[in-house]
Protein backbone atom coordinates (compact mmCIF):
# COMPACT_ATOMS: atom_id res chain seq x y z
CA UNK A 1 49.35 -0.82 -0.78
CA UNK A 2 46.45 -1.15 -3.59
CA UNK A 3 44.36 -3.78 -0.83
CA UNK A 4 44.89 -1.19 1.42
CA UNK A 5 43.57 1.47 -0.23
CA UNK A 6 40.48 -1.08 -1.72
CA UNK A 7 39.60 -1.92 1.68
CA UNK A 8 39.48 1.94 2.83
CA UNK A 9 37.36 2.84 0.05
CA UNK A 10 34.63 -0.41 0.93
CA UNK A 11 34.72 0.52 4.59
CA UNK A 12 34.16 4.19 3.70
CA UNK A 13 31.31 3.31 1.45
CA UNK A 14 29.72 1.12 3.62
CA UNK A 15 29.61 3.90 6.37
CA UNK A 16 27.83 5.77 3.94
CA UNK A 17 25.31 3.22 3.13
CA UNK A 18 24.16 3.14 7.02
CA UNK A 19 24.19 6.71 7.32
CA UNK A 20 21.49 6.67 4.29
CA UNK A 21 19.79 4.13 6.39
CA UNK A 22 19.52 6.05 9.41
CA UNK A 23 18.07 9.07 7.45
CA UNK A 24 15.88 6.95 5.57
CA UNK A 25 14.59 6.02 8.92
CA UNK A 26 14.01 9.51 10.28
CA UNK A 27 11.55 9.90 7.00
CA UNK A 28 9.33 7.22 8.24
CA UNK A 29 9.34 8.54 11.75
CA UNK A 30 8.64 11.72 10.75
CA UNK A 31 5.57 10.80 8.40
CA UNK A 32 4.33 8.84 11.00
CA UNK A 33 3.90 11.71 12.99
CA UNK A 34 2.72 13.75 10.11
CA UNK A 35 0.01 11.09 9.99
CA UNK A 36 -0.82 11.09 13.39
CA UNK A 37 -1.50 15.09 13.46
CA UNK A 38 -3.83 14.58 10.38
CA UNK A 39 -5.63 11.85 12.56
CA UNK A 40 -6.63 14.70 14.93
CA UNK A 41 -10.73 13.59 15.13
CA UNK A 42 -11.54 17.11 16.20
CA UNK A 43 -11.90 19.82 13.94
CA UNK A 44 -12.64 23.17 13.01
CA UNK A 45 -15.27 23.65 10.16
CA UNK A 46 -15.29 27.53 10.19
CA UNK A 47 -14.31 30.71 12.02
CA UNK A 48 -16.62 33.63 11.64
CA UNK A 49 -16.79 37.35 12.47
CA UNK A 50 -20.03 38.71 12.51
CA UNK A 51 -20.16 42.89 12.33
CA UNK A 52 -23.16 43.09 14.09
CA UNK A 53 -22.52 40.53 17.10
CA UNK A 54 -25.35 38.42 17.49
CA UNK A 55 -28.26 40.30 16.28
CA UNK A 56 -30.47 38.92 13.86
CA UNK A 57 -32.12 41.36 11.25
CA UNK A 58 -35.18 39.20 10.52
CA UNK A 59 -36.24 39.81 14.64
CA UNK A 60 -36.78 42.84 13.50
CA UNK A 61 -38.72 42.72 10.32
CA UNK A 62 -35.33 44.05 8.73
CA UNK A 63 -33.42 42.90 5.60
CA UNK A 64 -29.71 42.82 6.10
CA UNK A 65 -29.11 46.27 4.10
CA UNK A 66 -32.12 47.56 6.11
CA UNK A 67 -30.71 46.72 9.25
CA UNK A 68 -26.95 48.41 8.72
CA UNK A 69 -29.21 51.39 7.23
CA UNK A 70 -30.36 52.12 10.74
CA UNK A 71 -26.98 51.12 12.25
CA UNK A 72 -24.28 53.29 10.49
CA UNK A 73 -22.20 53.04 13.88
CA UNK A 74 -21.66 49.24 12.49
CA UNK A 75 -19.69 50.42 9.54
CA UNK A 76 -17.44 52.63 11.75
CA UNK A 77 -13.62 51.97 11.94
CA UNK A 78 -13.26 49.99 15.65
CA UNK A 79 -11.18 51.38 18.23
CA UNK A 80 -8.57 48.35 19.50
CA UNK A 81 -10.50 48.36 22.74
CA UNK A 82 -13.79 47.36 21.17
CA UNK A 83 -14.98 43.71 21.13
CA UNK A 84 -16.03 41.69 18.30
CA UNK A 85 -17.94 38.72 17.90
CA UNK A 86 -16.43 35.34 16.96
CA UNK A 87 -18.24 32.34 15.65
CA UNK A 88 -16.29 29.04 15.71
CA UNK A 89 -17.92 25.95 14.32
CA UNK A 90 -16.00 22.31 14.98
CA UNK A 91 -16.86 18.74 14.67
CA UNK A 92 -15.86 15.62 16.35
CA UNK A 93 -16.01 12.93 14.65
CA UNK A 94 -15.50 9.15 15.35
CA UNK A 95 -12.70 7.37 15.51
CA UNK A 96 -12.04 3.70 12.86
CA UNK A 97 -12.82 0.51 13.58
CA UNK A 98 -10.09 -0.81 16.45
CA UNK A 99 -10.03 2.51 17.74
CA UNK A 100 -11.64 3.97 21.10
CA UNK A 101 -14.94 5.46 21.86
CA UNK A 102 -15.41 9.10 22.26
CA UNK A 103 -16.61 10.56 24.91
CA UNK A 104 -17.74 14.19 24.79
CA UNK A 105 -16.50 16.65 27.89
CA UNK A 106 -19.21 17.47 30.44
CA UNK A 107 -21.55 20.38 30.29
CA UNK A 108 -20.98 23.14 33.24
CA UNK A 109 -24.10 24.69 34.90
CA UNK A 110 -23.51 28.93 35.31
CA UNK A 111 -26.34 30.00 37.51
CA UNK A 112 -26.01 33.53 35.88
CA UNK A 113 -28.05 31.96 32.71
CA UNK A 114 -29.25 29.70 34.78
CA UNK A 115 -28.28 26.42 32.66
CA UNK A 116 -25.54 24.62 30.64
CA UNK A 117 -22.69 25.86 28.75
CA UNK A 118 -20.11 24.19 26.95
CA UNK A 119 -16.27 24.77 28.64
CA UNK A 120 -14.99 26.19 25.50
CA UNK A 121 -11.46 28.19 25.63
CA UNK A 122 -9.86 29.91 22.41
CA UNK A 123 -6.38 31.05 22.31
CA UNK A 124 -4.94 32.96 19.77
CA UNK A 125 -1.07 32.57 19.26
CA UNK A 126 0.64 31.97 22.43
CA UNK A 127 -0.78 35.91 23.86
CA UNK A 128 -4.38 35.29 23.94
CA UNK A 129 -7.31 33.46 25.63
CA UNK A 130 -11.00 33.56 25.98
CA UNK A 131 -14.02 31.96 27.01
CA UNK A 132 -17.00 31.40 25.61
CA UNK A 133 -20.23 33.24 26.66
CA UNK A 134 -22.70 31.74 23.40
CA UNK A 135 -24.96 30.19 25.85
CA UNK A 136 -25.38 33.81 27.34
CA UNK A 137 -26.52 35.26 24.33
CA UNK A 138 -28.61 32.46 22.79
CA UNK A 139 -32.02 33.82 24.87
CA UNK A 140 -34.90 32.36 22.70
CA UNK A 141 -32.75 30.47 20.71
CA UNK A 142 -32.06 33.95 18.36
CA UNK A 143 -28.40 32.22 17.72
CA UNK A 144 -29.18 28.35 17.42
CA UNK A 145 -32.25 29.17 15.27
CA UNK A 146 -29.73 29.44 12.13
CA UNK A 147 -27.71 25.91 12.57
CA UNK A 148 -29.40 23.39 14.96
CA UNK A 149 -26.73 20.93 13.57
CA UNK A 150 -24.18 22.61 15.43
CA UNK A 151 -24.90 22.41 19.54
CA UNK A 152 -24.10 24.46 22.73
CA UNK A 153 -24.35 23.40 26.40
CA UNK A 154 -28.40 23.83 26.53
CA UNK A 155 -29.20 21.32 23.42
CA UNK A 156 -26.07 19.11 24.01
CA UNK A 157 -26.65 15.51 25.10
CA UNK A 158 -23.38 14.87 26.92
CA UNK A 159 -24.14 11.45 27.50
CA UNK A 160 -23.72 10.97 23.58
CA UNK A 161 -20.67 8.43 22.77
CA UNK A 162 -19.19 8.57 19.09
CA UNK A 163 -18.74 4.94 18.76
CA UNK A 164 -15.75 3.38 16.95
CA UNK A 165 -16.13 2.59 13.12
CA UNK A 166 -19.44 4.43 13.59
CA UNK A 167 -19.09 7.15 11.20
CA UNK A 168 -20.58 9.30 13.33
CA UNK A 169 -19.98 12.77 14.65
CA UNK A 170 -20.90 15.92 16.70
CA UNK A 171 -21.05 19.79 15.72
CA UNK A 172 -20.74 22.18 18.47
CA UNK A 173 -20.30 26.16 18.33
CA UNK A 174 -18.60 28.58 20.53
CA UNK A 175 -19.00 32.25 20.36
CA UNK A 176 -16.54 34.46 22.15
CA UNK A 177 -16.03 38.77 22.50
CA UNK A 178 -12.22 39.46 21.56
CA UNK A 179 -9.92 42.87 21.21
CA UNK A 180 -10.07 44.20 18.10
CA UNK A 181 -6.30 44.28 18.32
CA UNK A 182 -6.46 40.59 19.10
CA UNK A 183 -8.45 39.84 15.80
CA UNK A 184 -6.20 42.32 13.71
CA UNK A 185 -3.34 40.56 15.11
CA UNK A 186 -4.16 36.87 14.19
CA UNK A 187 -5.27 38.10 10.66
CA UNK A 188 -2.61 40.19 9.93
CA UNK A 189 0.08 37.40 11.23
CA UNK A 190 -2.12 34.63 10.61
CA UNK A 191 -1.56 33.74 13.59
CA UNK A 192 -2.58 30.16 15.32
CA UNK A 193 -6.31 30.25 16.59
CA UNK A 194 -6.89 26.97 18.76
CA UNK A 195 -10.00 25.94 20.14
CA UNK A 196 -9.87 23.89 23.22
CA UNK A 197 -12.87 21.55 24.70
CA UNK A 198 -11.75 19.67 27.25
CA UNK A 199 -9.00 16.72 25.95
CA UNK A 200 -9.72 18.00 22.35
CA UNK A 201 -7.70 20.87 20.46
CA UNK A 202 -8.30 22.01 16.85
CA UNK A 203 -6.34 24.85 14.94
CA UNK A 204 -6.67 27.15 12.56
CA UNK A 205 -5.00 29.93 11.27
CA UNK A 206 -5.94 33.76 11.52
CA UNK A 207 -6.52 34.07 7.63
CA UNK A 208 -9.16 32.28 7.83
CA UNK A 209 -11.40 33.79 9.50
CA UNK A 210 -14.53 34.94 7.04
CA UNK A 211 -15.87 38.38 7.93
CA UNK A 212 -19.89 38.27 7.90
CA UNK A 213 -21.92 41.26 8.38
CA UNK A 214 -24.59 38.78 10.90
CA UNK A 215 -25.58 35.50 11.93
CA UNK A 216 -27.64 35.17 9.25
CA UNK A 217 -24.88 35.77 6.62
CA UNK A 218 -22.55 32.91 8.24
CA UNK A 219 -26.36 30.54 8.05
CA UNK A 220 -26.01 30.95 4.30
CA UNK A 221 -22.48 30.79 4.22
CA UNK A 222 -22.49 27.21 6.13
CA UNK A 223 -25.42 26.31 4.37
CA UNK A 224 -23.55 26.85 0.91
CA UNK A 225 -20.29 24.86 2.07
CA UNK A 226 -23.24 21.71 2.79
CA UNK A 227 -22.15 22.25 6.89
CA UNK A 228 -25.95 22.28 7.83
C-alpha cells in the first residue's frame, strides 16, 4: 500500500513538472512576439494639431500672438462638424545586418495639384479613416519650409532603398482634416491612431497628440526633441 501511494505521488509530481514546462514555453513564445512588435522599422515620431491649420504667421509679417490677435474666431470652442488639422511625422528606418532592403511605396500623381503625393491613410480606432491632402496645401513650400527632413510626395525620391545594416532612414509627413468629434474621441479614449503607407503601419495613441497653435510652433517643438 505505502509503494502505491509513493508511486502516485512521483507520477503526480512529475505531471506537474511538464505542465511548468509547457507554460514556461508559452513565456518564450510570447516574448518573442513581444520582440517582434518592437522590431516594427516604421514609426511615428509625433502627432500634431495645429489651431490654425496650415497658416504660417511669419507670411504675413505676424508674430504668433499677433496673428491669433487678428483671428479671435481661432480661439472659439469648435462645433463637432468642424475640421482640424493633423500633423503626423514618421520614420522608416533600416533594417540589421541579415535583414532585407527597404523599399519605400510609390508616389501617386493627382492631376488636381498637378504632381505627387504620398498614399497616406490614418485611422483612428476601428471608426475612422482619412487621407491625406498635405501635398494640396504645401503651395510654395509654406508647409515643408519648417522641416525639410521630413518629405511628402513632391520632394520624395521613391527610388531611395534603406539598405540593410545601413543605419539609415527616411522622414515623411502626412497632414490630414478630421471631425472634431473624431479628435475629441481618440483623446478622450486614447484611442489607437495608425498611420498606414503602403506595407508599413505605425501606432500611436490619442493622448499623444500635442496641441500647437501653428506650423511654426510644431518647427520648434521638433526642433527641441533634435527631430530636425
Amino acid at each position: 500500500m505505502m509503494k502505491r501511494t509513493i508511486s502516485f505521488i512521483l507520477v503526480l509530481v512529475m505531471c506537474l513538472c511538464l505542465c511548468a514546462c509547457d507554460e514556461g514555453n508559452n513565456t518564450e513564445i510570447n516574448s518573442d512576439e513581444i520582440a517582434e512588435e518592437k522590431h516594427n522599422p516604421f514609426v511615428i515620431d509625433g502627432v500634431y494639431l495645429s489651431v490654425a491649420s496650415c497658416a504660417d504667421p511669419s507670411r504675413y509679417n505676424l508674430t504668433i500672438d499677433e496673428y491669433f490677435d487678428r483671428n479671435p474666431h481661432l480661439n472659439e470652442e469648435l462645433d463637432n462638424n468642424d475640421d482640424v488639422t493633423i500633423f503626423v511625422f514618421a520614420s522608416l528606418h533600416s533594417l540589421e545586418s541579415g535583414e532585407e532592403n527597404l523599399i519605400l511605396p510609390p508616389k501617386e500623381y493627382k492631376s488636381m495639384i498637378p504632381g505627387y503625393v504620398l498614399p497616406l491613410t490614418l485611422r483612428i480606432g476601428e471608426d475612422f479613416i482619412y487621407n491625406t491632402s498635405y501635398e494640396v496645401n504645401d503651395n510654395d513650400d509654406k508647409i515643408s519650409k519648417f522641416w525639410k527632413d521630413y518629405k511628402s510626395g513632391t520632394n520624395l525620391d521613391d527610388d531611395y532603398v534603406l539598405y540593410e545594416g545601413s543605419g539609415d532612414s527616411q522622414k515623411i509627413v502626412g497632414m490630414f482634416y478630421i471631425k472634431y468629434y473624431d479628435y475629441k474621441k481618440a483623446v478622450e479614449e486614447d484611442k489607437e491612431i495608425t498611420l498606414v503607407w503602403g506595407e508599413y503601419e505605425a501606432t500611436i495613441t490619442g493622448s499623444k497628440i500635442v496641441e500647437k497653435r501653428c506650423t511654426e510652433e510644431i518647427s520648434q517643438d521638433l526642433k527641441r526633441r533634435g527631430l530636425i
